[in-house]
PDB file of N, CA and C in Angstrom:
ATOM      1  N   UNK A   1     108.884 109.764  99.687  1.00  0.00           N
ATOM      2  CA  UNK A   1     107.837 109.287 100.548  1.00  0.00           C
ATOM      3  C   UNK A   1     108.084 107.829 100.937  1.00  0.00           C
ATOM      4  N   UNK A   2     108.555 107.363 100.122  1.00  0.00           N
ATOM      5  CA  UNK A   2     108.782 105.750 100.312  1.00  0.00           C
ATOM      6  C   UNK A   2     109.823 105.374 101.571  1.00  0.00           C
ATOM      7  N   UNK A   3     110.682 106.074 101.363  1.00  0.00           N
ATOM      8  CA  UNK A   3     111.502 106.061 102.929  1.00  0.00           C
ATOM      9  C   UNK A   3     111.269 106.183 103.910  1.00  0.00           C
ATOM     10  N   UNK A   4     109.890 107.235 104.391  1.00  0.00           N
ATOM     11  CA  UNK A   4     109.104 107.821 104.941  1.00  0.00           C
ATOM     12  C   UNK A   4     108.751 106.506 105.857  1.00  0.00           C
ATOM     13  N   UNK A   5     108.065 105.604 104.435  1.00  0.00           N
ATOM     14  CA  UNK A   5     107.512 104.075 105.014  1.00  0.00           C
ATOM     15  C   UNK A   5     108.311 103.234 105.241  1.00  0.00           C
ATOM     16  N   UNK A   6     109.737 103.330 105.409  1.00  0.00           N
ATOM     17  CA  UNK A   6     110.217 102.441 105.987  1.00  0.00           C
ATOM     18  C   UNK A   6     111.084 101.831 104.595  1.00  0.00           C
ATOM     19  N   UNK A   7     110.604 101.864 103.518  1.00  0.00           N
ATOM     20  CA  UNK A   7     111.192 101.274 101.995  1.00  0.00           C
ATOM     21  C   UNK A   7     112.623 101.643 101.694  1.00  0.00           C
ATOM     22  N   UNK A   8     113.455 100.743 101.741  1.00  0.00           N
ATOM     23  CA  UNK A   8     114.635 101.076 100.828  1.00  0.00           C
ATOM     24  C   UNK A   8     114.719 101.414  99.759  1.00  0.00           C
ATOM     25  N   UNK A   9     114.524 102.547  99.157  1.00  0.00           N
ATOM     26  CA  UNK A   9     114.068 103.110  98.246  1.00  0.00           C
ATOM     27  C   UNK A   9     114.773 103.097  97.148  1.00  0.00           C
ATOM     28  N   UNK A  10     116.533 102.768  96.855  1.00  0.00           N
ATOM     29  CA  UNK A  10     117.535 102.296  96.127  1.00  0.00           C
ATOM     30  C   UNK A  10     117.164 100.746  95.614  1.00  0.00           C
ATOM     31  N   UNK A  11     116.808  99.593  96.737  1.00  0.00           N
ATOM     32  CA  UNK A  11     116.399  98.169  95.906  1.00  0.00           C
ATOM     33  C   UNK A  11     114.979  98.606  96.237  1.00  0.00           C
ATOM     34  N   UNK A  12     114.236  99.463  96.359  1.00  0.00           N
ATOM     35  CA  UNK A  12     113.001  99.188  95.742  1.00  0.00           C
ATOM     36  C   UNK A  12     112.647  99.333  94.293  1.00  0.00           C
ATOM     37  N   UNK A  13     113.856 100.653  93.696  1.00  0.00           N
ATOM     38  CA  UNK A  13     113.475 101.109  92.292  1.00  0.00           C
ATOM     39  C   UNK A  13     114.160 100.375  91.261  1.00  0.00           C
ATOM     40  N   UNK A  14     114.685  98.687  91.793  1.00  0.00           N
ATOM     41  CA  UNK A  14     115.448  97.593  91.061  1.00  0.00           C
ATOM     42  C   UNK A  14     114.588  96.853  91.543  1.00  0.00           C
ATOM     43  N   UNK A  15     113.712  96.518  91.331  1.00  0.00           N
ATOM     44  CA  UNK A  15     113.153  95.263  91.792  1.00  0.00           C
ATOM     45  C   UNK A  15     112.908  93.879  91.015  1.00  0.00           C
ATOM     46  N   UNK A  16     113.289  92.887  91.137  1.00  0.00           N
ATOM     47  CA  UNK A  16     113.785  91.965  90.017  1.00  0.00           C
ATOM     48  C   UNK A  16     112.152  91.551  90.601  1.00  0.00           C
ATOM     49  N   UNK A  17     110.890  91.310  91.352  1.00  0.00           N
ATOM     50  CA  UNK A  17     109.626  90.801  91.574  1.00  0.00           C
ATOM     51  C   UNK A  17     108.839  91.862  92.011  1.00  0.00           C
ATOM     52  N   UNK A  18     108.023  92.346  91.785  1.00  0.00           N
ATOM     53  CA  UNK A  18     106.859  92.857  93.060  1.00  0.00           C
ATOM     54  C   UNK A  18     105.949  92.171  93.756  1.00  0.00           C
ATOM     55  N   UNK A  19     106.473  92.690  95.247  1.00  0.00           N
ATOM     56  CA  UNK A  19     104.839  92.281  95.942  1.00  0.00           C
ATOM     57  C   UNK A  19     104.157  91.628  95.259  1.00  0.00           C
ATOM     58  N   UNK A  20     103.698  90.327  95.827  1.00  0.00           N
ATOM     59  CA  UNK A  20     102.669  89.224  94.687  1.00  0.00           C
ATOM     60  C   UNK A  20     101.559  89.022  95.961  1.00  0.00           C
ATOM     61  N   UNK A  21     100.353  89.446  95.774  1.00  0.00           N
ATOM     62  CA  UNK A  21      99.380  88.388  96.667  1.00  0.00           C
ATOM     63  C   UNK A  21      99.502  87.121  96.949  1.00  0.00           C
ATOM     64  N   UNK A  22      99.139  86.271  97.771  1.00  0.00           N
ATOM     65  CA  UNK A  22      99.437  84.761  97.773  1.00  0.00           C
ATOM     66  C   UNK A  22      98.051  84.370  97.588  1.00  0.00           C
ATOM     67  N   UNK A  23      96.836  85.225  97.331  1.00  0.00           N
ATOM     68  CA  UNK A  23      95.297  84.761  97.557  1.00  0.00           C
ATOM     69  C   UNK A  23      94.720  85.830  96.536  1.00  0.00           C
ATOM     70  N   UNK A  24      93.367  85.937  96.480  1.00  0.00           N
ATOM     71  CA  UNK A  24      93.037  87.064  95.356  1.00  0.00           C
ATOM     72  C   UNK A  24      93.009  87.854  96.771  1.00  0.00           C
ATOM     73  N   UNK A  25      92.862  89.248  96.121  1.00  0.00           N
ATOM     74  CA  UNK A  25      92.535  90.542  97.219  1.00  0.00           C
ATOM     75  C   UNK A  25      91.441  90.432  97.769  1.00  0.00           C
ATOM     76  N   UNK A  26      90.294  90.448  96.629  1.00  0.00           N
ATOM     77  CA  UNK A  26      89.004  90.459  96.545  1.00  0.00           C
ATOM     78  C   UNK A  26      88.125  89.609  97.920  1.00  0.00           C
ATOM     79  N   UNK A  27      89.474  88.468  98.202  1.00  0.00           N
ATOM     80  CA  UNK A  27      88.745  87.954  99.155  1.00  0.00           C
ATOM     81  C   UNK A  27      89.358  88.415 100.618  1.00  0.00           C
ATOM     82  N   UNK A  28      89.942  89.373 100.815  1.00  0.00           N
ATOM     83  CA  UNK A  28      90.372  89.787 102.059  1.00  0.00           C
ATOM     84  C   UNK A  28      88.974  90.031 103.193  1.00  0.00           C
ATOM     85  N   UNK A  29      88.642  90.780 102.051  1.00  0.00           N
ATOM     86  CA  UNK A  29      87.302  92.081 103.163  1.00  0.00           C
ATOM     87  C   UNK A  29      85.935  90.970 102.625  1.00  0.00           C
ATOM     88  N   UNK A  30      85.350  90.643 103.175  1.00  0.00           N
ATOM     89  CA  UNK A  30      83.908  89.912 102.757  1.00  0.00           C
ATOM     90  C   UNK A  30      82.500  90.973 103.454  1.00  0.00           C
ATOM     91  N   UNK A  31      81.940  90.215 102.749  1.00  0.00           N
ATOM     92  CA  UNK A  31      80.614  91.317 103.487  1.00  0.00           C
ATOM     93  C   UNK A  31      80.707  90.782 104.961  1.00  0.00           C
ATOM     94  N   UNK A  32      80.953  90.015 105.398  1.00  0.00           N
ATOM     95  CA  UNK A  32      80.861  89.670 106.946  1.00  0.00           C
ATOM     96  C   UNK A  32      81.502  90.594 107.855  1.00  0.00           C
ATOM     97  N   UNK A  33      82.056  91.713 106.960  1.00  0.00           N
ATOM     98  CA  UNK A  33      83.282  92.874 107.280  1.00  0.00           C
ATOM     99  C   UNK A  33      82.391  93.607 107.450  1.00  0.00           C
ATOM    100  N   UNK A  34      81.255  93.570 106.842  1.00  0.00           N
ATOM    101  CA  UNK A  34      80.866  94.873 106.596  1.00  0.00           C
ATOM    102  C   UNK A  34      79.935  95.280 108.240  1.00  0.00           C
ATOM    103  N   UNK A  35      80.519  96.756 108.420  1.00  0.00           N
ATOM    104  CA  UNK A  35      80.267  97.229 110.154  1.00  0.00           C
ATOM    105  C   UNK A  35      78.819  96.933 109.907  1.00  0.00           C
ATOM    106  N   UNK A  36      78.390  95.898 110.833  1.00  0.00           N
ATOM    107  CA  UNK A  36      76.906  96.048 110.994  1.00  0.00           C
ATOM    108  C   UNK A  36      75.988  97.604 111.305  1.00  0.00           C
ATOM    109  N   UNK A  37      76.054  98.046 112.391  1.00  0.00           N
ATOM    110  CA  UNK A  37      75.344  99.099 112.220  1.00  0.00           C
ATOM    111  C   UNK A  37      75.148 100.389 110.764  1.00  0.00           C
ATOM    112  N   UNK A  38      76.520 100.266 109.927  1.00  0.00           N
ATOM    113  CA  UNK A  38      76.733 100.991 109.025  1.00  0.00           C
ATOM    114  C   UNK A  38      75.684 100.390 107.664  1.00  0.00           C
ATOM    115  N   UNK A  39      75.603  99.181 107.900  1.00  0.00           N
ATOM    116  CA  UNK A  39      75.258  98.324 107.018  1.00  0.00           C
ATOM    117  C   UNK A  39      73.473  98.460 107.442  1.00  0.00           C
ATOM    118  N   UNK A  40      73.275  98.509 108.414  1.00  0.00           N
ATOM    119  CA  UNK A  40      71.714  98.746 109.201  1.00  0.00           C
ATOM    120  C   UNK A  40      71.208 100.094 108.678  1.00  0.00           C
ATOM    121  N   UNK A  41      72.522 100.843 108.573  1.00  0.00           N
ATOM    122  CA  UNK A  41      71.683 102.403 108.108  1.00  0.00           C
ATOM    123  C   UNK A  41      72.048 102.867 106.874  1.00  0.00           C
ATOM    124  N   UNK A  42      72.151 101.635 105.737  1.00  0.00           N
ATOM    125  CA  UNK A  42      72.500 101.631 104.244  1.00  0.00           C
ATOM    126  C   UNK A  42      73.787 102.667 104.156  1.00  0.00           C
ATOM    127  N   UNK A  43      74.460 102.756 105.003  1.00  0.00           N
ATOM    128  CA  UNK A  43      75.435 103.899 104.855  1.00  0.00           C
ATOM    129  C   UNK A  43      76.245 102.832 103.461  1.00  0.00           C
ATOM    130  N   UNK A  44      77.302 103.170 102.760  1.00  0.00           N
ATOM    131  CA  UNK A  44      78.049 102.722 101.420  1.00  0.00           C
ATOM    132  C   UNK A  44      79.927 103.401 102.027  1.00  0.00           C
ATOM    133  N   UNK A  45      80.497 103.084 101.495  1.00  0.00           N
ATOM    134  CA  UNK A  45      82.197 103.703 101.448  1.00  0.00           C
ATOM    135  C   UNK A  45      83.278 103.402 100.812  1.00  0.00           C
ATOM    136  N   UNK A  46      84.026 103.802 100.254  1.00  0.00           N
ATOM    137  CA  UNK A  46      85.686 103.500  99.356  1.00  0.00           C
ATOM    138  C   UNK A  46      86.145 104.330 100.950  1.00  0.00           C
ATOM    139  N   UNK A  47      87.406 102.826 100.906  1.00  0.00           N
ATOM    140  CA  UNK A  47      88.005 102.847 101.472  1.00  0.00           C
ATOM    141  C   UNK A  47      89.197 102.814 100.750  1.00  0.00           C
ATOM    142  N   UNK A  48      90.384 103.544 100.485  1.00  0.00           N
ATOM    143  CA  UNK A  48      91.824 103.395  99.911  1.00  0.00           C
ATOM    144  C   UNK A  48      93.056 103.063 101.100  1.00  0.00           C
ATOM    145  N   UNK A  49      93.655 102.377 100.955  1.00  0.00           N
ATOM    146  CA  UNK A  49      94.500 101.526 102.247  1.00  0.00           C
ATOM    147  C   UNK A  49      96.077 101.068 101.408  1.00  0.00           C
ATOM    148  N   UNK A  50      96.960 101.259 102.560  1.00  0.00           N
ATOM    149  CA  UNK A  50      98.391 101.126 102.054  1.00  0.00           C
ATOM    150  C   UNK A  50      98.495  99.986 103.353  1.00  0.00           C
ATOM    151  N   UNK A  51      99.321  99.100 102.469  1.00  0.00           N
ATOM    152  CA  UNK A  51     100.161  97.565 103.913  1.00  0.00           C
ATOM    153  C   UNK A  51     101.243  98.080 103.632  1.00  0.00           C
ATOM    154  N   UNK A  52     102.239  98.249 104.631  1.00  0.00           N
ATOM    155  CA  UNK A  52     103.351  97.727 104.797  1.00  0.00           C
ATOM    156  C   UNK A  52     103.677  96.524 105.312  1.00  0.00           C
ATOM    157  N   UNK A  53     104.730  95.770 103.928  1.00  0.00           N
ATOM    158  CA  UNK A  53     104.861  94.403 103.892  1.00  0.00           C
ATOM    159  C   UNK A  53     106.088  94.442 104.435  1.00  0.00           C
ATOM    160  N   UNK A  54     106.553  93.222 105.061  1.00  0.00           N
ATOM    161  CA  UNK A  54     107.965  92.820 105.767  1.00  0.00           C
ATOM    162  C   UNK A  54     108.482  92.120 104.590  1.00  0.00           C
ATOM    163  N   UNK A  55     109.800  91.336 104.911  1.00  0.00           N
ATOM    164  CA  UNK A  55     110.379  90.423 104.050  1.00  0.00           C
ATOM    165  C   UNK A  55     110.001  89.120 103.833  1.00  0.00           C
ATOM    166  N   UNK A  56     109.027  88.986 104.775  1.00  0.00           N
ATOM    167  CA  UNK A  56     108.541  87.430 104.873  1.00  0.00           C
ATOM    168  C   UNK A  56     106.976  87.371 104.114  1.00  0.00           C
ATOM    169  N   UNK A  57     106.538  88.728 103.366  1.00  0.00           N
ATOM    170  CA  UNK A  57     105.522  89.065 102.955  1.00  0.00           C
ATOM    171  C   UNK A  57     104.042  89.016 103.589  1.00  0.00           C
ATOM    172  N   UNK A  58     104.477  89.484 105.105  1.00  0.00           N
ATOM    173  CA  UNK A  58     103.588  89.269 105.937  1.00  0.00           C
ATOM    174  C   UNK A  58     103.279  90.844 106.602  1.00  0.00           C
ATOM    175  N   UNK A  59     101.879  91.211 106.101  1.00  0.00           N
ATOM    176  CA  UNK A  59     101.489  92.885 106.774  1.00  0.00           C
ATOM    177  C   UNK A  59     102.096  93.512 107.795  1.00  0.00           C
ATOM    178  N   UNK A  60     102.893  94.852 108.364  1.00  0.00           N
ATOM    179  CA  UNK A  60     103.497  94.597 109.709  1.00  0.00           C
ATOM    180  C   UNK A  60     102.104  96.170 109.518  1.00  0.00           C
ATOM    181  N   UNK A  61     101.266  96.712 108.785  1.00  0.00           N
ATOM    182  CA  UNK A  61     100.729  97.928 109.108  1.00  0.00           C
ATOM    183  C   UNK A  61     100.120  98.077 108.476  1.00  0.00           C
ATOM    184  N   UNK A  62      98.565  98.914 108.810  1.00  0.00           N
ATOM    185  CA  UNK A  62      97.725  99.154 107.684  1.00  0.00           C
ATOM    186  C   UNK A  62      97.535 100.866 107.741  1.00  0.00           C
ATOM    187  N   UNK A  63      97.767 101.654 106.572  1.00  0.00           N
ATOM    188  CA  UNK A  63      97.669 102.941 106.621  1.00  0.00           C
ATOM    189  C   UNK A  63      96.334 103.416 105.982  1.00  0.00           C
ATOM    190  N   UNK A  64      95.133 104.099 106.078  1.00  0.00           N
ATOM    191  CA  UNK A  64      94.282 104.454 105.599  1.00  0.00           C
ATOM    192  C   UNK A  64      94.840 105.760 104.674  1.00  0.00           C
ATOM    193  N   UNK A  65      94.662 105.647 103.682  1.00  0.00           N
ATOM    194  CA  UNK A  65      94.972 106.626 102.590  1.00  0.00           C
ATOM    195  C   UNK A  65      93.791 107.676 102.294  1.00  0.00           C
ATOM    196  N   UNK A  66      92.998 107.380 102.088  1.00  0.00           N
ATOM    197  CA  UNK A  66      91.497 107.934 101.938  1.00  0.00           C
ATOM    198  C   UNK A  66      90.249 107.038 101.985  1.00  0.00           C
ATOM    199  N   UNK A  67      89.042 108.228 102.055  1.00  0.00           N
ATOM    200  CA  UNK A  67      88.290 107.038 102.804  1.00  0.00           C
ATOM    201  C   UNK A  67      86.477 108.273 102.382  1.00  0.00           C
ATOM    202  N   UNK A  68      85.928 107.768 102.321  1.00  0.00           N
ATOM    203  CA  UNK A  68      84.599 108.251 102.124  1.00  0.00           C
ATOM    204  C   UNK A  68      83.967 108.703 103.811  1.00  0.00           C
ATOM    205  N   UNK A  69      84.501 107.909 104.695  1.00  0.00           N
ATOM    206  CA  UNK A  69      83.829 107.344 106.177  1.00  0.00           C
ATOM    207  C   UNK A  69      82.588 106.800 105.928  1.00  0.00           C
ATOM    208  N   UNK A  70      81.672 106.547 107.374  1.00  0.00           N
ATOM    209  CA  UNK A  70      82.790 106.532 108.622  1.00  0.00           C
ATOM    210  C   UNK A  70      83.889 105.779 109.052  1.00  0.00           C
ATOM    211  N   UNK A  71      84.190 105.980 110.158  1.00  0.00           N
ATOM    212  CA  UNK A  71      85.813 105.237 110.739  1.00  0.00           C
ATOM    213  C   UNK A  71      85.494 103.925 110.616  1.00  0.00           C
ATOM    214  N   UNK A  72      84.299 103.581 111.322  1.00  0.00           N
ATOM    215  CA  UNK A  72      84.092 102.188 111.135  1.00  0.00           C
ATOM    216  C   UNK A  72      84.075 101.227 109.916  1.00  0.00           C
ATOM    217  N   UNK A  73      84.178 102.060 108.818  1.00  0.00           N
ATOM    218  CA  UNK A  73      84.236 101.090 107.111  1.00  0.00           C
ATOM    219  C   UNK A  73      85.933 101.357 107.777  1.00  0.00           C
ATOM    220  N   UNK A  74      86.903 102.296 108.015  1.00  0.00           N
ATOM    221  CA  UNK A  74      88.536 102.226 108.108  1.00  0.00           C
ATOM    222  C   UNK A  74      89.176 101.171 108.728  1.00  0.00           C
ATOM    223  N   UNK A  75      87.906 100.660 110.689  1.00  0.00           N
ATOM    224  CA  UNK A  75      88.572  99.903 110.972  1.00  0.00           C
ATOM    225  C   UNK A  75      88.418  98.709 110.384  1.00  0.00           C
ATOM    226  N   UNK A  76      87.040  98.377 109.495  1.00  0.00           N
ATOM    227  CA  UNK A  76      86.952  97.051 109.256  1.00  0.00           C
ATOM    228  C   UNK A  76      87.892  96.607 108.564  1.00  0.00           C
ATOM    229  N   UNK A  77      87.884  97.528 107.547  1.00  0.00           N
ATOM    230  CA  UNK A  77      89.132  97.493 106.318  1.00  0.00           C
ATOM    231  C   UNK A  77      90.354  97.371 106.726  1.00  0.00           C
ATOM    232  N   UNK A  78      91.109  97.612 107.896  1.00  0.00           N
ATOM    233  CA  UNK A  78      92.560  97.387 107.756  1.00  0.00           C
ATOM    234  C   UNK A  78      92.217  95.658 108.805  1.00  0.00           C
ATOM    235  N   UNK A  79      91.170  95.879 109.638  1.00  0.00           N
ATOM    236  CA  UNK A  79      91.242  94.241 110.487  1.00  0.00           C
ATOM    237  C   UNK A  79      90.871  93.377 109.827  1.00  0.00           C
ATOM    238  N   UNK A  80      90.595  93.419 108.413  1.00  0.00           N
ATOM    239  CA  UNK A  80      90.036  92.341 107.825  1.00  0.00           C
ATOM    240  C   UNK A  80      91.729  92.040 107.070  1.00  0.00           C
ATOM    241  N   UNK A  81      92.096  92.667 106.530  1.00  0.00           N
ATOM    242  CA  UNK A  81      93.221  92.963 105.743  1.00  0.00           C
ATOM    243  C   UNK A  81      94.528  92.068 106.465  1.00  0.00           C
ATOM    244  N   UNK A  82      94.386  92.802 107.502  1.00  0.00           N
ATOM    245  CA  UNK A  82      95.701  92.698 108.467  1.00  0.00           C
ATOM    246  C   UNK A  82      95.051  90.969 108.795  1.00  0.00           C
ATOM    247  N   UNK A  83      94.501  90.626 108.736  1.00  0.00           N
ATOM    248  CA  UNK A  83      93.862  89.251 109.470  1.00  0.00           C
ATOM    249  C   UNK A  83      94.165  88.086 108.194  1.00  0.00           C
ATOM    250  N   UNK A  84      93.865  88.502 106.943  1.00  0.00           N
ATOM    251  CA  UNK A  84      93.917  88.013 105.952  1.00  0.00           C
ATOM    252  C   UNK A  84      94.645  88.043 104.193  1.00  0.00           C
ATOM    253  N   UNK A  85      95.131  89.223 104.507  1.00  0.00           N
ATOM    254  CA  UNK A  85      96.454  89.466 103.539  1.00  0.00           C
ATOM    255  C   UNK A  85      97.745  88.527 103.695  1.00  0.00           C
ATOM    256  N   UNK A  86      98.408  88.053 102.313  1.00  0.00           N
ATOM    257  CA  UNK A  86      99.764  87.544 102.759  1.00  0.00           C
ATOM    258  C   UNK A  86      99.898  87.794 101.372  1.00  0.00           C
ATOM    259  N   UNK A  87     101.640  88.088 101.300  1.00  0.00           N
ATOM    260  CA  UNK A  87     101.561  87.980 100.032  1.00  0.00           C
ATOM    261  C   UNK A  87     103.167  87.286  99.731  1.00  0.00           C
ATOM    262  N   UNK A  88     103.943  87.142  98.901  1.00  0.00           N
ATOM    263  CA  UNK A  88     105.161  86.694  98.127  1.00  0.00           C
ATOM    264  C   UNK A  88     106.137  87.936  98.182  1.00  0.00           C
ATOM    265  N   UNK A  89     107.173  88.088  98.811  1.00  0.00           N
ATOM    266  CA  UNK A  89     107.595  89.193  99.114  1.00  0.00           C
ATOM    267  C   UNK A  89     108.288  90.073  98.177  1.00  0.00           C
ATOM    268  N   UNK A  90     108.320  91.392  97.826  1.00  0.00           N
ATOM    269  CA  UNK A  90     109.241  91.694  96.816  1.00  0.00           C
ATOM    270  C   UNK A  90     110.626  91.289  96.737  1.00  0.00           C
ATOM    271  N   UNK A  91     111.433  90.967  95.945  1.00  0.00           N
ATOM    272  CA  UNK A  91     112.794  90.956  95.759  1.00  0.00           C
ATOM    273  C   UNK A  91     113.739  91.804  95.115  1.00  0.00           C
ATOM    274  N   UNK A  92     115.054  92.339  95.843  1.00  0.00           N
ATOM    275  CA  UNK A  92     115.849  93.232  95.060  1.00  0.00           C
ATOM    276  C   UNK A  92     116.219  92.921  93.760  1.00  0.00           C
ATOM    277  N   UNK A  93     117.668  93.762  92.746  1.00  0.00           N
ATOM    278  CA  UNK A  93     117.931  93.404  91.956  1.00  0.00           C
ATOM    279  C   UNK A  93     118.393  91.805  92.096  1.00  0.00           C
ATOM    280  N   UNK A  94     119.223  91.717  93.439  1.00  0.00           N
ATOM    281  CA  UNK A  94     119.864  90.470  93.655  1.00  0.00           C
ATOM    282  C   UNK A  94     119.018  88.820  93.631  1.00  0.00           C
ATOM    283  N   UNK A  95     117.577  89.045  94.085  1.00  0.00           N
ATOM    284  CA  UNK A  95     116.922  88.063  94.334  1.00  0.00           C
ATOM    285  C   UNK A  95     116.293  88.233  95.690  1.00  0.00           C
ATOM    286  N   UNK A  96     117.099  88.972  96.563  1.00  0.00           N
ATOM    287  CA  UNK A  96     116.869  88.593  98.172  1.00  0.00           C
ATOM    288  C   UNK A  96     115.588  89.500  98.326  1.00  0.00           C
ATOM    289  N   UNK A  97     114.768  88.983  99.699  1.00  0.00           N
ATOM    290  CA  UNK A  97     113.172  89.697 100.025  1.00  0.00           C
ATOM    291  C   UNK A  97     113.606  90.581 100.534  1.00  0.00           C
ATOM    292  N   UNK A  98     113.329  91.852 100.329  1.00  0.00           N
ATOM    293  CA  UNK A  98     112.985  93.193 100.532  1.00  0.00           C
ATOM    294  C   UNK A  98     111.367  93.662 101.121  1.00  0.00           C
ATOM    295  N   UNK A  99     111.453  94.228 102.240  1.00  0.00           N
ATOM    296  CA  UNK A  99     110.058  95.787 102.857  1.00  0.00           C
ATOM    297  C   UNK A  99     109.530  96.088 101.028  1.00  0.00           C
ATOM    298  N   UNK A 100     108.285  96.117 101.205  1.00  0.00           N
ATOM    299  CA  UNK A 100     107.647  96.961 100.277  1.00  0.00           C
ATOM    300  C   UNK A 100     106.011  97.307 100.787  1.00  0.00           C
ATOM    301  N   UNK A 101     105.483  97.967 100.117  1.00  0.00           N
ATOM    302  CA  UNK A 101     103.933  98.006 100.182  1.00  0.00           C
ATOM    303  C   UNK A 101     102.819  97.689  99.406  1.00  0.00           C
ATOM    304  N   UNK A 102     101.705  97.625  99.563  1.00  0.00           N
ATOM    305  CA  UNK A 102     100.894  97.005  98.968  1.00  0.00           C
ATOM    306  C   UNK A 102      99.752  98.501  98.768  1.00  0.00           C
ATOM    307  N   UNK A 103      98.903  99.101  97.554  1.00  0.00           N
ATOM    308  CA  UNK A 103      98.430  99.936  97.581  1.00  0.00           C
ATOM    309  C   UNK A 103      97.043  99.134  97.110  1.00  0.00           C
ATOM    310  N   UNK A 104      95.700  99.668  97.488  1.00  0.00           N
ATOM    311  CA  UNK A 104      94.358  99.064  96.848  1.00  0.00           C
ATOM    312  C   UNK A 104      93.158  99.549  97.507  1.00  0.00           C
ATOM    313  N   UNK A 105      92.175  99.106  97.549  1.00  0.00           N
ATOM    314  CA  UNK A 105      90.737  99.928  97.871  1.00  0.00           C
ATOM    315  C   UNK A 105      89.721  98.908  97.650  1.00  0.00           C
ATOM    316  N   UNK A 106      88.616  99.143  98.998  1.00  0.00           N
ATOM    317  CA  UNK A 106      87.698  98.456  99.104  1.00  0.00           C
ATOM    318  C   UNK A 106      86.529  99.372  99.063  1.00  0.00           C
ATOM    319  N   UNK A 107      85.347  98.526  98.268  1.00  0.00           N
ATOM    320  CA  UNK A 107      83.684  99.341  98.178  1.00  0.00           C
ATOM    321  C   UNK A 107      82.851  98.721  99.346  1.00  0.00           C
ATOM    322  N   UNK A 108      82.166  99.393  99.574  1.00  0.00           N
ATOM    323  CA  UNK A 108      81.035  98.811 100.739  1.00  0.00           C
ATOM    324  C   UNK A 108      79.713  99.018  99.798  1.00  0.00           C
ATOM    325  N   UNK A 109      78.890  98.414  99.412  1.00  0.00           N
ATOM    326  CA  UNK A 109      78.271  98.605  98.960  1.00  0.00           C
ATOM    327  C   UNK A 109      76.978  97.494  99.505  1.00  0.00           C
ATOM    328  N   UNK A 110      75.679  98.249  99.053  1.00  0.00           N
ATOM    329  CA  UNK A 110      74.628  97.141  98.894  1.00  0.00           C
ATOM    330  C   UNK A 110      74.277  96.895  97.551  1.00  0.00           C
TER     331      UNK A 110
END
Protein backbone atom coordinates (compact mmCIF):
# COMPACT_ATOMS: atom_id res chain seq x y z
CA UNK A 1 0.00 0.00 0.00
CA UNK A 2 2.74 2.32 0.76
CA UNK A 3 3.90 2.49 -2.84
CA UNK A 4 0.46 2.99 -3.73
CA UNK A 5 1.24 6.51 -1.83
CA UNK A 6 3.95 7.36 -3.52
CA UNK A 7 6.56 5.86 -0.49
CA UNK A 8 9.71 4.22 -1.28
CA UNK A 9 8.94 1.49 0.46
CA UNK A 10 12.73 -0.17 0.60
CA UNK A 11 14.16 3.33 2.61
CA UNK A 12 11.00 3.62 4.20
CA UNK A 13 11.37 0.16 6.13
CA UNK A 14 15.20 1.59 7.15
CA UNK A 15 14.46 4.59 8.46
CA UNK A 16 17.29 6.03 10.54
CA UNK A 17 14.20 9.18 11.81
CA UNK A 18 10.47 9.30 11.44
CA UNK A 19 8.33 11.94 10.36
CA UNK A 20 8.68 14.43 13.42
CA UNK A 21 5.97 17.25 13.79
CA UNK A 22 7.66 20.64 13.97
CA UNK A 23 4.49 21.95 16.30
CA UNK A 24 2.13 19.79 18.54
CA UNK A 25 -0.72 18.21 16.26
CA UNK A 26 -3.23 19.14 18.66
CA UNK A 27 -2.86 22.55 17.46
CA UNK A 28 -3.47 22.06 13.75
CA UNK A 29 -7.45 21.90 13.77
CA UNK A 30 -8.80 24.55 16.51
CA UNK A 31 -12.36 24.97 17.21
CA UNK A 32 -12.31 27.97 14.82
CA UNK A 33 -12.27 24.80 12.33
CA UNK A 34 -15.04 23.72 13.53
CA UNK A 35 -17.87 23.93 10.29
CA UNK A 36 -20.11 26.45 11.72
CA UNK A 37 -23.37 25.24 10.63
CA UNK A 38 -22.35 21.62 11.89
CA UNK A 39 -21.44 23.17 15.07
CA UNK A 40 -25.10 25.20 15.04
CA UNK A 41 -26.79 21.78 14.82
CA UNK A 42 -24.56 20.10 17.72
CA UNK A 43 -23.69 17.63 15.02
CA UNK A 44 -19.96 15.86 16.76
CA UNK A 45 -17.26 13.68 14.29
CA UNK A 46 -13.79 11.55 14.21
CA UNK A 47 -12.26 12.36 11.51
CA UNK A 48 -9.11 9.80 10.61
CA UNK A 49 -6.70 11.55 7.91
CA UNK A 50 -3.39 10.42 6.17
CA UNK A 51 -0.62 13.56 4.83
CA UNK A 52 1.52 12.79 2.42
CA UNK A 53 4.78 14.40 3.36
CA UNK A 54 7.51 15.54 0.72
CA UNK A 55 11.22 15.69 1.56
CA UNK A 56 11.17 19.09 2.76
CA UNK A 57 8.50 17.86 5.37
CA UNK A 58 5.97 19.92 3.93
CA UNK A 59 2.10 18.25 3.26
CA UNK A 60 1.85 17.74 -0.64
CA UNK A 61 -1.95 15.78 0.27
CA UNK A 62 -4.53 15.12 2.61
CA UNK A 63 -6.32 11.62 2.34
CA UNK A 64 -9.48 11.08 4.46
CA UNK A 65 -9.22 7.58 5.86
CA UNK A 66 -12.45 7.42 7.79
CA UNK A 67 -14.73 9.67 9.04
CA UNK A 68 -18.07 9.65 11.13
CA UNK A 69 -19.41 12.72 8.57
CA UNK A 70 -20.51 14.99 7.40
CA UNK A 71 -18.09 16.06 4.52
CA UNK A 72 -17.89 19.24 6.02
CA UNK A 73 -15.96 17.96 9.49
CA UNK A 74 -13.52 16.11 6.12
CA UNK A 75 -13.09 19.40 4.51
CA UNK A 76 -12.28 21.29 7.58
CA UNK A 77 -9.93 18.67 8.66
CA UNK A 78 -7.63 18.32 5.76
CA UNK A 79 -7.77 22.65 5.21
CA UNK A 80 -6.87 23.17 8.54
CA UNK A 81 -4.09 20.51 8.36
CA UNK A 82 -2.83 21.27 4.98
CA UNK A 83 -2.69 25.12 6.17
CA UNK A 84 -0.91 24.24 9.33
CA UNK A 85 1.01 20.98 9.50
CA UNK A 86 4.89 20.94 8.98
CA UNK A 87 6.88 18.56 10.09
CA UNK A 88 10.97 17.33 10.13
CA UNK A 89 11.21 15.05 7.33
CA UNK A 90 11.83 11.34 7.55
CA UNK A 91 15.32 10.14 6.77
CA UNK A 92 16.68 6.94 5.06
CA UNK A 93 19.15 4.48 6.41
CA UNK A 94 21.75 6.99 4.93
CA UNK A 95 20.56 10.24 6.64
CA UNK A 96 19.07 11.83 3.44
CA UNK A 97 15.02 13.21 3.55
CA UNK A 98 12.81 10.80 2.18
CA UNK A 99 8.40 10.99 1.07
CA UNK A 100 6.66 9.56 4.03
CA UNK A 101 3.21 9.98 5.72
CA UNK A 102 1.75 11.18 8.57
CA UNK A 103 -1.35 9.02 10.08
CA UNK A 104 -3.84 10.72 13.04
CA UNK A 105 -7.45 11.83 13.85
CA UNK A 106 -9.39 14.67 14.89
CA UNK A 107 -12.73 14.88 17.45
CA UNK A 108 -15.29 17.54 16.94
CA UNK A 109 -16.80 17.73 19.86
CA UNK A 110 -18.83 20.10 22.24
Amino acid sequence: MLGHWGIDVAKHAALSRKLKPRSNPGDWVTSRDYPTEMWMMGKRAIVQFRLNVDVAGKPTACHIQQSTRPKAFDDAVCKAIMRNAKFEPALDAGGSPVASYWLNSVTFHM
